[in-house]
PDB file of N, CA and C in Angstrom:
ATOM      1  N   UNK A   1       2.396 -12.118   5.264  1.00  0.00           N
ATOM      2  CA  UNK A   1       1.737 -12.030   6.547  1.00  0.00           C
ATOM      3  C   UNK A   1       0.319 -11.490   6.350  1.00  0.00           C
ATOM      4  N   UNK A   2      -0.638 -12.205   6.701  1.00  0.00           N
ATOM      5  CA  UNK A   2      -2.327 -11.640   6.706  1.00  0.00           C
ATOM      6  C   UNK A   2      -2.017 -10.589   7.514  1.00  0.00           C
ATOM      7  N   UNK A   3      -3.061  -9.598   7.287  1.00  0.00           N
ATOM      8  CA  UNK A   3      -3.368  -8.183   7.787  1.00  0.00           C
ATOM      9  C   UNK A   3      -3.415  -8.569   9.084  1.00  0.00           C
ATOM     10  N   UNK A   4      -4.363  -9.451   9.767  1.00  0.00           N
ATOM     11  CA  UNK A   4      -4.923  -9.669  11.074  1.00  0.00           C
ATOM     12  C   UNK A   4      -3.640 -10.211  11.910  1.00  0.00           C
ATOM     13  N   UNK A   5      -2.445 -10.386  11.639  1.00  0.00           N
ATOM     14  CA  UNK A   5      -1.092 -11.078  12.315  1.00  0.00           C
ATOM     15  C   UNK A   5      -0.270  -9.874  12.345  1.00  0.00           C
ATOM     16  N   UNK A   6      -0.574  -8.606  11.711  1.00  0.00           N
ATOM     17  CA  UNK A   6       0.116  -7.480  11.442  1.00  0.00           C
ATOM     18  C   UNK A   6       0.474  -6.985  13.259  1.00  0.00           C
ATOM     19  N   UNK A   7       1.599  -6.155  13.389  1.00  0.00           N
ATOM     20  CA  UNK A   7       1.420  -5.240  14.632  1.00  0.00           C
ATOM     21  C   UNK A   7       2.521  -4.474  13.943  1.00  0.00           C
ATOM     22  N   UNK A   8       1.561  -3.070  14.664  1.00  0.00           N
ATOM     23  CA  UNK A   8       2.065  -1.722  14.699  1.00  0.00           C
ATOM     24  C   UNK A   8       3.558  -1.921  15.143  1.00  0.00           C
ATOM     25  N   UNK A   9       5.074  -1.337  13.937  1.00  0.00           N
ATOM     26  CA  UNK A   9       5.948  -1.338  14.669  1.00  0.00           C
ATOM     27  C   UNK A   9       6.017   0.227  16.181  1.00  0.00           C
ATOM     28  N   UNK A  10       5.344   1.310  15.593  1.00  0.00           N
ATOM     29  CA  UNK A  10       5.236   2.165  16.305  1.00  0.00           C
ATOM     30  C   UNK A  10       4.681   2.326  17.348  1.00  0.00           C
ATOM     31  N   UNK A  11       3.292   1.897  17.553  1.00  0.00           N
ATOM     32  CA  UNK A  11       2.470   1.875  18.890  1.00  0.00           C
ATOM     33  C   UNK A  11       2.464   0.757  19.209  1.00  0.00           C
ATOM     34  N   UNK A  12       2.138  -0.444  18.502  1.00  0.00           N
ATOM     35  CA  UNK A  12       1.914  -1.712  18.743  1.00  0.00           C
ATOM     36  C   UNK A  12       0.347  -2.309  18.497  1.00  0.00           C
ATOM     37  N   UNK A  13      -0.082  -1.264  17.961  1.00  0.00           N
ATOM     38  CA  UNK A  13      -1.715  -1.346  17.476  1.00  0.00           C
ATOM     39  C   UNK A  13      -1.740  -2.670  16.771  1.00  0.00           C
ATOM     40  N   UNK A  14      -2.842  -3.520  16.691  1.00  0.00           N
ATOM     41  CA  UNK A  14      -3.366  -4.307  15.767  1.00  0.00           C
ATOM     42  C   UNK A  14      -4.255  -4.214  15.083  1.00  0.00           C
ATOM     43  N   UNK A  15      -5.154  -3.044  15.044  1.00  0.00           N
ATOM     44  CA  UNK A  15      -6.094  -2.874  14.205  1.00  0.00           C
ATOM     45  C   UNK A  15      -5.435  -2.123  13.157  1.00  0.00           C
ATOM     46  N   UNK A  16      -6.060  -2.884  11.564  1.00  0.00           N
ATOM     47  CA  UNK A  16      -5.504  -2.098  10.257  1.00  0.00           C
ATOM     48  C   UNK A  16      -6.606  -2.166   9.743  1.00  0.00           C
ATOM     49  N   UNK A  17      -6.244  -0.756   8.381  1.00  0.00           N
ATOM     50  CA  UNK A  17      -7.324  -0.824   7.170  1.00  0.00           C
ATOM     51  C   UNK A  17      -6.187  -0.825   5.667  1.00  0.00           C
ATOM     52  N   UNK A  18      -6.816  -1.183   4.914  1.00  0.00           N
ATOM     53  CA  UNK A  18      -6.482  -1.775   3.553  1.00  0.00           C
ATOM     54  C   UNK A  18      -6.973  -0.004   3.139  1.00  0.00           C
ATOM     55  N   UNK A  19      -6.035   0.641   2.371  1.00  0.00           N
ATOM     56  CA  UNK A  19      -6.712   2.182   1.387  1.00  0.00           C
ATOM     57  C   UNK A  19      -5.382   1.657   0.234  1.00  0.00           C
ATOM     58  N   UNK A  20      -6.592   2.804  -0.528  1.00  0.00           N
ATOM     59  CA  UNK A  20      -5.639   3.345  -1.833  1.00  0.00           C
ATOM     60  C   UNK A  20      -5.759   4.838  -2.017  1.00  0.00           C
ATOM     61  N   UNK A  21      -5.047   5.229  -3.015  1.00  0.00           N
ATOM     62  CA  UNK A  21      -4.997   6.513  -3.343  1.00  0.00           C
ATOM     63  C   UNK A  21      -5.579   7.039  -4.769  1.00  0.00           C
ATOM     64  N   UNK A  22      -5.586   7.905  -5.335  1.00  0.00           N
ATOM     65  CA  UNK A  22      -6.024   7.876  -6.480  1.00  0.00           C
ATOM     66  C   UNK A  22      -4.792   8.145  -7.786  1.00  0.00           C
ATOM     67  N   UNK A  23      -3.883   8.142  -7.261  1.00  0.00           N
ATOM     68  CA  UNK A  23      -2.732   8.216  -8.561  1.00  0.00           C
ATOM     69  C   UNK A  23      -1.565   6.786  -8.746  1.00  0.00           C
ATOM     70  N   UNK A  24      -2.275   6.129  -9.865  1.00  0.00           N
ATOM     71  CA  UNK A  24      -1.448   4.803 -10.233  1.00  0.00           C
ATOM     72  C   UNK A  24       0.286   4.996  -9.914  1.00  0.00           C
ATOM     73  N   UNK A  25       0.954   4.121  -9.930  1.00  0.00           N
ATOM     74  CA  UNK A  25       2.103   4.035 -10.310  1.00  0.00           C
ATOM     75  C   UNK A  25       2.618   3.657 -11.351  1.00  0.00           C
ATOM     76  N   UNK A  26       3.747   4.058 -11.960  1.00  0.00           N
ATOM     77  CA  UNK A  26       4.028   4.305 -13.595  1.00  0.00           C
ATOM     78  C   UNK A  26       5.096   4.056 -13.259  1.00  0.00           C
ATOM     79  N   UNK A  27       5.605   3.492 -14.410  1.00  0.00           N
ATOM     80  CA  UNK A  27       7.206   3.510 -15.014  1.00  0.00           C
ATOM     81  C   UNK A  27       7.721   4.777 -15.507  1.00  0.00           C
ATOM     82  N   UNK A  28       8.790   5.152 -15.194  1.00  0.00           N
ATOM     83  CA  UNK A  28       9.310   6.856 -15.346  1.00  0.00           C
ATOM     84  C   UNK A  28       9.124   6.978 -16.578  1.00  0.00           C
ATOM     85  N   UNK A  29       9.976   5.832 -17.222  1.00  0.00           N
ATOM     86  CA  UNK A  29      10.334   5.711 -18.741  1.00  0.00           C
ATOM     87  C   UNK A  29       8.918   5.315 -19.758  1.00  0.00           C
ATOM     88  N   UNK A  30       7.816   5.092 -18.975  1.00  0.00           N
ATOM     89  CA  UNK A  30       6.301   5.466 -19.885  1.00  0.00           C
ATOM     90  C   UNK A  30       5.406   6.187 -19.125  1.00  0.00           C
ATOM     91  N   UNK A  31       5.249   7.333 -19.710  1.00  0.00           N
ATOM     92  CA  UNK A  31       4.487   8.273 -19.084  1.00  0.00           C
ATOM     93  C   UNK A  31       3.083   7.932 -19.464  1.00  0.00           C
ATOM     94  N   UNK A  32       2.542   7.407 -20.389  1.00  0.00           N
ATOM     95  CA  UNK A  32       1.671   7.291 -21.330  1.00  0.00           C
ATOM     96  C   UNK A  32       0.428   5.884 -20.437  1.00  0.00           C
ATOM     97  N   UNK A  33       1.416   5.352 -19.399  1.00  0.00           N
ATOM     98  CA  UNK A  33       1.299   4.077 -18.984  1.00  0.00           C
ATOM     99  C   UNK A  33       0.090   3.765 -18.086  1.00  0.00           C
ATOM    100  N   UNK A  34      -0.766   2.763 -17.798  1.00  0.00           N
ATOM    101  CA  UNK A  34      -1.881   2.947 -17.058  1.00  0.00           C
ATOM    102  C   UNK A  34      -1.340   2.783 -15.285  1.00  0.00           C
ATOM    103  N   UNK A  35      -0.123   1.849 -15.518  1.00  0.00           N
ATOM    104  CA  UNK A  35       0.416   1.652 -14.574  1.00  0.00           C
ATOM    105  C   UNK A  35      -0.504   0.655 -13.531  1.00  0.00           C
ATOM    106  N   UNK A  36      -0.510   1.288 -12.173  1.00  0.00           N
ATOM    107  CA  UNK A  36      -0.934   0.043 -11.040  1.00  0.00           C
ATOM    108  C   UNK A  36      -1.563   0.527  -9.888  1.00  0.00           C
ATOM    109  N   UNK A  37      -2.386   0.222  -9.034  1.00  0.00           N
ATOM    110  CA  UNK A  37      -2.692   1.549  -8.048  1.00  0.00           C
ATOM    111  C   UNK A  37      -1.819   0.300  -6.667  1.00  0.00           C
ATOM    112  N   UNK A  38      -1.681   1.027  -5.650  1.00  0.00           N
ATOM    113  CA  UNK A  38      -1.083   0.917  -4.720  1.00  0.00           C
ATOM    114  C   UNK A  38      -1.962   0.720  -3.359  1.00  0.00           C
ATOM    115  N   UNK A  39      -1.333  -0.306  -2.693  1.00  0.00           N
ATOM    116  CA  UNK A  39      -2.579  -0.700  -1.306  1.00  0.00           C
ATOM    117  C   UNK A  39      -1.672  -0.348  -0.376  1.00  0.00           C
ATOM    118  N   UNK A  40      -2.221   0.370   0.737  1.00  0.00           N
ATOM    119  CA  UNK A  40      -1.449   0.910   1.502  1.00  0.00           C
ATOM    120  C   UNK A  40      -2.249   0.188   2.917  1.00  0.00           C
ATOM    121  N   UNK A  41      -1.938  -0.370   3.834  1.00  0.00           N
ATOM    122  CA  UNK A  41      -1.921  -0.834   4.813  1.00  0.00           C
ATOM    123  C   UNK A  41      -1.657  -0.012   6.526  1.00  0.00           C
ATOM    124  N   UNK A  42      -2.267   0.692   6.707  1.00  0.00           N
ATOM    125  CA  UNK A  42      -2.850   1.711   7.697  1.00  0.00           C
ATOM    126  C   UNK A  42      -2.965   0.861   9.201  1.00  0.00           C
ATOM    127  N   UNK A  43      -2.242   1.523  10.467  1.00  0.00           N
ATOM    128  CA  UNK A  43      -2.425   1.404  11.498  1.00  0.00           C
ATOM    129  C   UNK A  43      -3.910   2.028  11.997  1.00  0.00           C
ATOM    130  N   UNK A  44      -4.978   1.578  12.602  1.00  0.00           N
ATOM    131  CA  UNK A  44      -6.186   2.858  13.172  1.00  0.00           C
ATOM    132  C   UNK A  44      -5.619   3.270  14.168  1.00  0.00           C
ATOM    133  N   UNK A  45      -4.718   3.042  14.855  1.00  0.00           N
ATOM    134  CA  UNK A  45      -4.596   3.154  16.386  1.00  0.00           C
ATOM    135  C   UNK A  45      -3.648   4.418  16.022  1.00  0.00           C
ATOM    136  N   UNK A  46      -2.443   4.556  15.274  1.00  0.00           N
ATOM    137  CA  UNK A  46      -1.549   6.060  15.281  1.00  0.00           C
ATOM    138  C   UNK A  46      -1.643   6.692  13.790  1.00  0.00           C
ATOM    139  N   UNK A  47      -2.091   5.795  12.965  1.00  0.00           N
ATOM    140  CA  UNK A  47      -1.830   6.047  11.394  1.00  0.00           C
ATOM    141  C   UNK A  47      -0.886   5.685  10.949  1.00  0.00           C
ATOM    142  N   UNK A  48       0.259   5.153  11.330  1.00  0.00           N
ATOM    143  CA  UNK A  48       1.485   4.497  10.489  1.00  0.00           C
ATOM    144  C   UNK A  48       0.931   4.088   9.265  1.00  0.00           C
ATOM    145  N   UNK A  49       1.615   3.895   8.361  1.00  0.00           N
ATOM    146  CA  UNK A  49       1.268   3.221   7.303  1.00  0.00           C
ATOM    147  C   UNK A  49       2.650   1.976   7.260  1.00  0.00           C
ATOM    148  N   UNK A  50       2.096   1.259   7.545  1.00  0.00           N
ATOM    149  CA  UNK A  50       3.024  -0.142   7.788  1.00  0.00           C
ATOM    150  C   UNK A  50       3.564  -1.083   6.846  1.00  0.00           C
ATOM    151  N   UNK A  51       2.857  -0.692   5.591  1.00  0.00           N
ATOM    152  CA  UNK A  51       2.691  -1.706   4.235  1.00  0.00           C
ATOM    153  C   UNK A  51       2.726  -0.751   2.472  1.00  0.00           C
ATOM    154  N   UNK A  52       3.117  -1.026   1.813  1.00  0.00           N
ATOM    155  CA  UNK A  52       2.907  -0.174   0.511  1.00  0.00           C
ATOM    156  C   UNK A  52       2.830  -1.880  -0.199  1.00  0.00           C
ATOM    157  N   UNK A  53       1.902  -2.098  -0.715  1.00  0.00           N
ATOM    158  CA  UNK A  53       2.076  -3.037  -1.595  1.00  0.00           C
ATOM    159  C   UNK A  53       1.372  -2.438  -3.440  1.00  0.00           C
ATOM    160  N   UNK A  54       2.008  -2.784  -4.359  1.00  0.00           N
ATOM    161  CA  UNK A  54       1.671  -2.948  -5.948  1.00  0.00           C
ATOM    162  C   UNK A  54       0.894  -3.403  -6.536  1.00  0.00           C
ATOM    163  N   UNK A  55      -0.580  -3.444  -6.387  1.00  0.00           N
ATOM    164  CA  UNK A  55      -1.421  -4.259  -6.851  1.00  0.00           C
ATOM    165  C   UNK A  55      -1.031  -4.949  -8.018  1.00  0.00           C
ATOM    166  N   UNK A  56      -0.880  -4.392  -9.080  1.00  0.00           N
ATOM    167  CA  UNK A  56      -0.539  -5.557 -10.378  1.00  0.00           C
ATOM    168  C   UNK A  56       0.924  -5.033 -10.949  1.00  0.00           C
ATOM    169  N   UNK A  57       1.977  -5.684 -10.030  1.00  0.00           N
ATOM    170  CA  UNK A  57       3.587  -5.421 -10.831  1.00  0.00           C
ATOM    171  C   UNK A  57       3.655  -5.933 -12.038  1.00  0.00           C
ATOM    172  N   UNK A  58       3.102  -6.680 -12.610  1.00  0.00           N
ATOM    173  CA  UNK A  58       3.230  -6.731 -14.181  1.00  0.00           C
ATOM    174  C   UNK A  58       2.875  -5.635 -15.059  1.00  0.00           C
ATOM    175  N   UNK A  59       1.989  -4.641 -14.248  1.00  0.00           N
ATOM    176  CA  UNK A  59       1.507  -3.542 -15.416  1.00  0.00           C
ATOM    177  C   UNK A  59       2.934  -2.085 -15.417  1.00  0.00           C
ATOM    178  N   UNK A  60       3.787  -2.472 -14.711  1.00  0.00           N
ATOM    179  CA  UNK A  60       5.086  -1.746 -14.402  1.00  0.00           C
ATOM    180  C   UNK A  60       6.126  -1.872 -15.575  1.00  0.00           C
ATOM    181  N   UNK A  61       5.951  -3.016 -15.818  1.00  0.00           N
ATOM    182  CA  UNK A  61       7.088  -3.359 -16.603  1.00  0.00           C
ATOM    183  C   UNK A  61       7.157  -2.858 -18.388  1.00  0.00           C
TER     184      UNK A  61
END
């Protein structure tokens, strides 16, 4: 689903923003790992965060 077709299950907002965070995701079992950063998909209207997506699941494995 494109961002712009998204609705808030909580308020019902349609406005979103695309963020990240600053700590990749890793495999437990490699600590060592560069891992993947994470896009998180943000309501503006309450802040829900509606979406967690994996930018590159191949770097997981």
């Amino acid at each position: 689903m494109n961002i712009s077709e998204k609705k808030c299950t909580d308020c019902g907002g349609t406005s979103f923003v695309q963020a990240s965070d600053f700590i990749n995701l890793r495999p437990l079992d490699k600590k060592l790992s560069i891992g993947s950063e994470r896009v998180y998909t943000v309501c503006l209207d309450c802040g829900e965060v509606v979406s967690i997506k994996v930018k590159n699941p191949e770097k997981l494995k």
